[in-house]
Protein backbone atom coordinates (compact mmCIF):
# COMPACT_ATOMS: atom_id res chain seq x y z
CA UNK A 1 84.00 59.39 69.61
CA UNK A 2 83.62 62.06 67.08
CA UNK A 3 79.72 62.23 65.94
CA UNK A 4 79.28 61.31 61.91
CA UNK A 5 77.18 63.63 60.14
CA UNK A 6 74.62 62.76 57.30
CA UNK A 7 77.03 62.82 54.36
CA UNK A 8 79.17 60.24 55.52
CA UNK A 9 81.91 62.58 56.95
CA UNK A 10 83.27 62.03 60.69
CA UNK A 11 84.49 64.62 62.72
CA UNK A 12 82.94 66.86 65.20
CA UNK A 13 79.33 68.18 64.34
CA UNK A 14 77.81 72.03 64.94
CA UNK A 15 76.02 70.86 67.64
CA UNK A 16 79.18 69.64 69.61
CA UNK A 17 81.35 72.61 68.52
CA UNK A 18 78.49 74.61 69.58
CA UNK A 19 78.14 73.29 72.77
CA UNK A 20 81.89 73.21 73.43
CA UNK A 21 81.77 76.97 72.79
CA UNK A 22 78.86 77.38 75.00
CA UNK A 23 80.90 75.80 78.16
CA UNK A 24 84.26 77.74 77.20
CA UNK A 25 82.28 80.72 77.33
CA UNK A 26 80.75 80.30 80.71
CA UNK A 27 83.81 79.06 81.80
CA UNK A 28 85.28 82.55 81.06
CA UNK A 29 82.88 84.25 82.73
CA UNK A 30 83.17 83.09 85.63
CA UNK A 31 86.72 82.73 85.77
CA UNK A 32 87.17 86.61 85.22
CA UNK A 33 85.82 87.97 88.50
CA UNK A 34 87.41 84.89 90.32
CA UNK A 35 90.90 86.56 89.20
CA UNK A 36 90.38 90.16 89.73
CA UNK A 37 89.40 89.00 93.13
CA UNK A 38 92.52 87.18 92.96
CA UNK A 39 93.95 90.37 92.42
CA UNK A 40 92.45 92.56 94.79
CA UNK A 41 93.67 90.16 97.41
CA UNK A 42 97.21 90.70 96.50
CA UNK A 43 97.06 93.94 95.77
CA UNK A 44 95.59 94.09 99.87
CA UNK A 45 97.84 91.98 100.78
CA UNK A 46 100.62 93.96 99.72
CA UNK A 47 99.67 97.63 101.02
CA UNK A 48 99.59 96.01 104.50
CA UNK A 49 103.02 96.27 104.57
CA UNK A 50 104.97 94.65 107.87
CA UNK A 51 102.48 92.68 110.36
CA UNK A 52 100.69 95.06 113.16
CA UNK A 53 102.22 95.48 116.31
CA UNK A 54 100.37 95.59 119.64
CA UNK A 55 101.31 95.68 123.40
CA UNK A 56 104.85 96.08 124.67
CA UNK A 57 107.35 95.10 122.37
CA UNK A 58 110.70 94.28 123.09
CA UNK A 59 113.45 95.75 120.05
CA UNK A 60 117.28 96.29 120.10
CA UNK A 61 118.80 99.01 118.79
CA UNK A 62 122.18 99.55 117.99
CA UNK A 63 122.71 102.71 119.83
CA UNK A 64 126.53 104.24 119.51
CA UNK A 65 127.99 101.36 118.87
CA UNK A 66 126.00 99.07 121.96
CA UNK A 67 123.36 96.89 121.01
CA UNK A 68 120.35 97.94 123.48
CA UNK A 69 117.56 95.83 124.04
CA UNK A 70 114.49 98.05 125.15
CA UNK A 71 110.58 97.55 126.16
CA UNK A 72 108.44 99.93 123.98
CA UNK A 73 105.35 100.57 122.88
CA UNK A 74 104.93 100.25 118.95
CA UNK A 75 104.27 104.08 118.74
CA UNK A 76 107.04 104.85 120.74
CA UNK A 77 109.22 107.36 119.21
CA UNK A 78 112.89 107.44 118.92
CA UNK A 79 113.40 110.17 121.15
CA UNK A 80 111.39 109.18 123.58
CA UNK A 81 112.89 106.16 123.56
CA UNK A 82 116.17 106.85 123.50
CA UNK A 83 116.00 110.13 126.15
CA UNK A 84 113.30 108.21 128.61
CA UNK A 85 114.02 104.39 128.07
CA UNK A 86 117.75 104.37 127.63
CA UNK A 87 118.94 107.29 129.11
CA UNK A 88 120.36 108.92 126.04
CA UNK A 89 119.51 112.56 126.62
CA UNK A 90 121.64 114.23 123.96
CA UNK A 91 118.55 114.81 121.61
CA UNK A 92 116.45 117.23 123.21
CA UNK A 93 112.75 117.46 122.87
CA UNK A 94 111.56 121.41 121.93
CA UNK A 95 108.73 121.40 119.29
CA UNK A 96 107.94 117.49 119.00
CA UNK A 97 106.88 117.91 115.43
CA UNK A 98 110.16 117.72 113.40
CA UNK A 99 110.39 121.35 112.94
CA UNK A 100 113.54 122.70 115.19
CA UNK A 101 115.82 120.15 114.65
CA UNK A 102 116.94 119.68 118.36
CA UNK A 103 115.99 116.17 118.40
CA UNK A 104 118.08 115.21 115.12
CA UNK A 105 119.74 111.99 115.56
CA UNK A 106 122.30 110.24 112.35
CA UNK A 107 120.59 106.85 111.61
CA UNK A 108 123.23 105.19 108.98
CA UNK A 109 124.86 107.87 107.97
CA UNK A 110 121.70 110.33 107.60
CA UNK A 111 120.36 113.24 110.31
CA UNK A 112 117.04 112.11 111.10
CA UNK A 113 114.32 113.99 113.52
CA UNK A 114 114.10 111.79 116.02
CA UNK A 115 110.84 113.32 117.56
CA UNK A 116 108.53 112.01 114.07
CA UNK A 117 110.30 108.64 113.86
CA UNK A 118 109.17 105.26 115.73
CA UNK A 119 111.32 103.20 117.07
CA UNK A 120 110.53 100.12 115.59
CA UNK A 121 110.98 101.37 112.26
CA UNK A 122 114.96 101.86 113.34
CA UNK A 123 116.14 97.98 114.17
CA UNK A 124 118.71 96.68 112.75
CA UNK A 125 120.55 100.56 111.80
CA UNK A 126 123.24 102.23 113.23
CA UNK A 127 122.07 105.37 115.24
CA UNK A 128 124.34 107.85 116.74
CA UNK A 129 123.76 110.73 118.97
CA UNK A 130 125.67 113.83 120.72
CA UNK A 131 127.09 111.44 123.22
CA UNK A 132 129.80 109.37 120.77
CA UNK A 133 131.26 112.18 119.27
CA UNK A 134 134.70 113.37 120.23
CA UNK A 135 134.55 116.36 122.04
CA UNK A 136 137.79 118.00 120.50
CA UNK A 137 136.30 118.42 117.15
CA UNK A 138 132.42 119.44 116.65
CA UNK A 139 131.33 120.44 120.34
CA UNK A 140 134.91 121.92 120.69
CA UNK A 141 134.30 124.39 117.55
CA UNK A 142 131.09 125.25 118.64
CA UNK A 143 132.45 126.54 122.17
CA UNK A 144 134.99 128.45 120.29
CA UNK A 145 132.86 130.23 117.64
CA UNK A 146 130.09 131.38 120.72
CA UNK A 147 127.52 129.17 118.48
CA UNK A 148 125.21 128.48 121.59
CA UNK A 149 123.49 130.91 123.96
CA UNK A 150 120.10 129.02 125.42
CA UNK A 151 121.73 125.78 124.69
CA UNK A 152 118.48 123.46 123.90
CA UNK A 153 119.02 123.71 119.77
CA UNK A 154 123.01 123.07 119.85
CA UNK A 155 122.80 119.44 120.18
CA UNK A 156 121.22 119.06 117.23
CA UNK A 157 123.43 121.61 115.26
CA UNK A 158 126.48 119.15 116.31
CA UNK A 159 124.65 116.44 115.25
CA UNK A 160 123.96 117.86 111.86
CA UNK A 161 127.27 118.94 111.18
CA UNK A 162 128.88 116.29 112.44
CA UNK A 163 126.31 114.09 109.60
CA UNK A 164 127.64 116.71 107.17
CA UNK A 165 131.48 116.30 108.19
CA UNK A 166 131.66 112.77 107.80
CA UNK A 167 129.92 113.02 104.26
CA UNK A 168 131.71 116.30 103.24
CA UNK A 169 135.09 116.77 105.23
CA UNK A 170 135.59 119.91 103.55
CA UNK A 171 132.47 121.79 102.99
CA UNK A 172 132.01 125.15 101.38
CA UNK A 173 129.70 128.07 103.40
CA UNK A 174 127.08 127.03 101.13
CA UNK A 175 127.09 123.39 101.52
CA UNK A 176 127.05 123.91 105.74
CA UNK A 177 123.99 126.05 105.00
CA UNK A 178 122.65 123.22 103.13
CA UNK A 179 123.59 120.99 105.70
CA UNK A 180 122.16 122.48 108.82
CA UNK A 181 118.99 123.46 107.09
CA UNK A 182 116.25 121.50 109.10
CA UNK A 183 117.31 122.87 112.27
CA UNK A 184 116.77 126.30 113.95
CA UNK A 185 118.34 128.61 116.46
CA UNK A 186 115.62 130.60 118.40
CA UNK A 187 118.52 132.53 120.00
CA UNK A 188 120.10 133.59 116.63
CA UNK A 189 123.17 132.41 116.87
CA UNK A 190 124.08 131.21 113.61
CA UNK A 191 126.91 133.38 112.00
CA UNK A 192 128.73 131.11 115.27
CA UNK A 193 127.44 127.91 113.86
CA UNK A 194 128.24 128.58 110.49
CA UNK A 195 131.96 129.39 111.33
CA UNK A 196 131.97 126.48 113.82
CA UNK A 197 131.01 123.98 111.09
CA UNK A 198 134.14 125.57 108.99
CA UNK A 199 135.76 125.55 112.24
CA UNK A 200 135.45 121.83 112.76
CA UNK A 201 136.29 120.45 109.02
CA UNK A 202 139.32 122.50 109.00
CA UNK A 203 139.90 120.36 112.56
CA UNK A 204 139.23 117.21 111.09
CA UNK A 205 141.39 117.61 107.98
CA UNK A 206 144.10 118.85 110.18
CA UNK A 207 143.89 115.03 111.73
CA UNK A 208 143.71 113.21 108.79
């Protein structure tokens, strides 16, 4: 019960507030490192990101349309994957750093190097390669315009236009530039690709 001083008044003294002050301060104290710890926890918890993988792992990936259920290796790239685990050979391996573009692959919608990304990372999104396309529209322009000559960078120059095409049915000469920057022709052969992208959208809106 509340203390009563020596004037007759009741009520809490100095000595209790005191003391209640004391043990609110401590209290603070050491509740402050308790929370950044708290913190710091989350905060780890967080840039973890998804859990570790180890060992063979088994993923699906929808692959042209099929849902294909392969045995990897968590660092297992795409194109390894796809070219030496599911016998999809359309993206070719040349410089294995994501600097020719002959590995490029569209994963939802997007040309992606194929060669720098893991296969893990690409469940549950739709990847396409050379193999799905028709072969009366892209490949079909390319024959026609002479835009190959050694052959290993044209499969990913169909794949990038045909990521362009079905973004930008009717492209300008800039915006197929644009479009096929990330990948390169060692041969030289690209006033033929240019006009074969052309080529093709002019196909494709002759369909529609």
């Amino acid at each position: 019960m509340p203390s009563q001083d020596p004037r007759g008044r009741s009520g809490p003294s100095r000595r209790d507030f005191l003391r209640g002050s004391g043990v609110a301060a401590a209290t603070a104290v050491l509740t402050a490192p308790a929370v950044d710890a708290l913190d710091e926890a989350r905060a780890a918890e967080l840039a973890q990101g998804p859990p570790v993988l180890s060992g063979d792992t088994t993923i699906t990936l929808q692959v042209n349309g099929q849902a294909r259920e392969v045995v990897v290796e968590p660092r297992s790239t795409l194109l390894d994957t796809l070219r030496n685990r599911l016998d999809v050979t359309g993206p070719k391996r040349v410089c294995d750093r994501g600097s020719c573009g002959a590995c490029t692959v569209i994963l939802d919608g997007d040309p992606i190097y194929a060669c720098t990304t893991l296969a893990v990372s690409c469940q549950g999104h739709a990847i396409e390669t050379l193999e799905s396309f028709d072969p009366e529209i892209v490949p079909a322009a390319f024959h026609r315009n002479d835009a190959l000559m050694c052959g290993y960078c044209t499969p990913g120059f169909v794949t990038a236009c045909k990521a362009l095409l079905d973004k930008n049915p009717n492209p300008t000469l800039e915006d197929v530039r644009r479009g096929l920057d990330g990948n390169i022709c060692r041969c030289g052969t690209y006033v033929g690709v240019l006009q074969a992208a052309l080529d093709a959208a002019k196909a494709l809106r002759k369909e529609a």
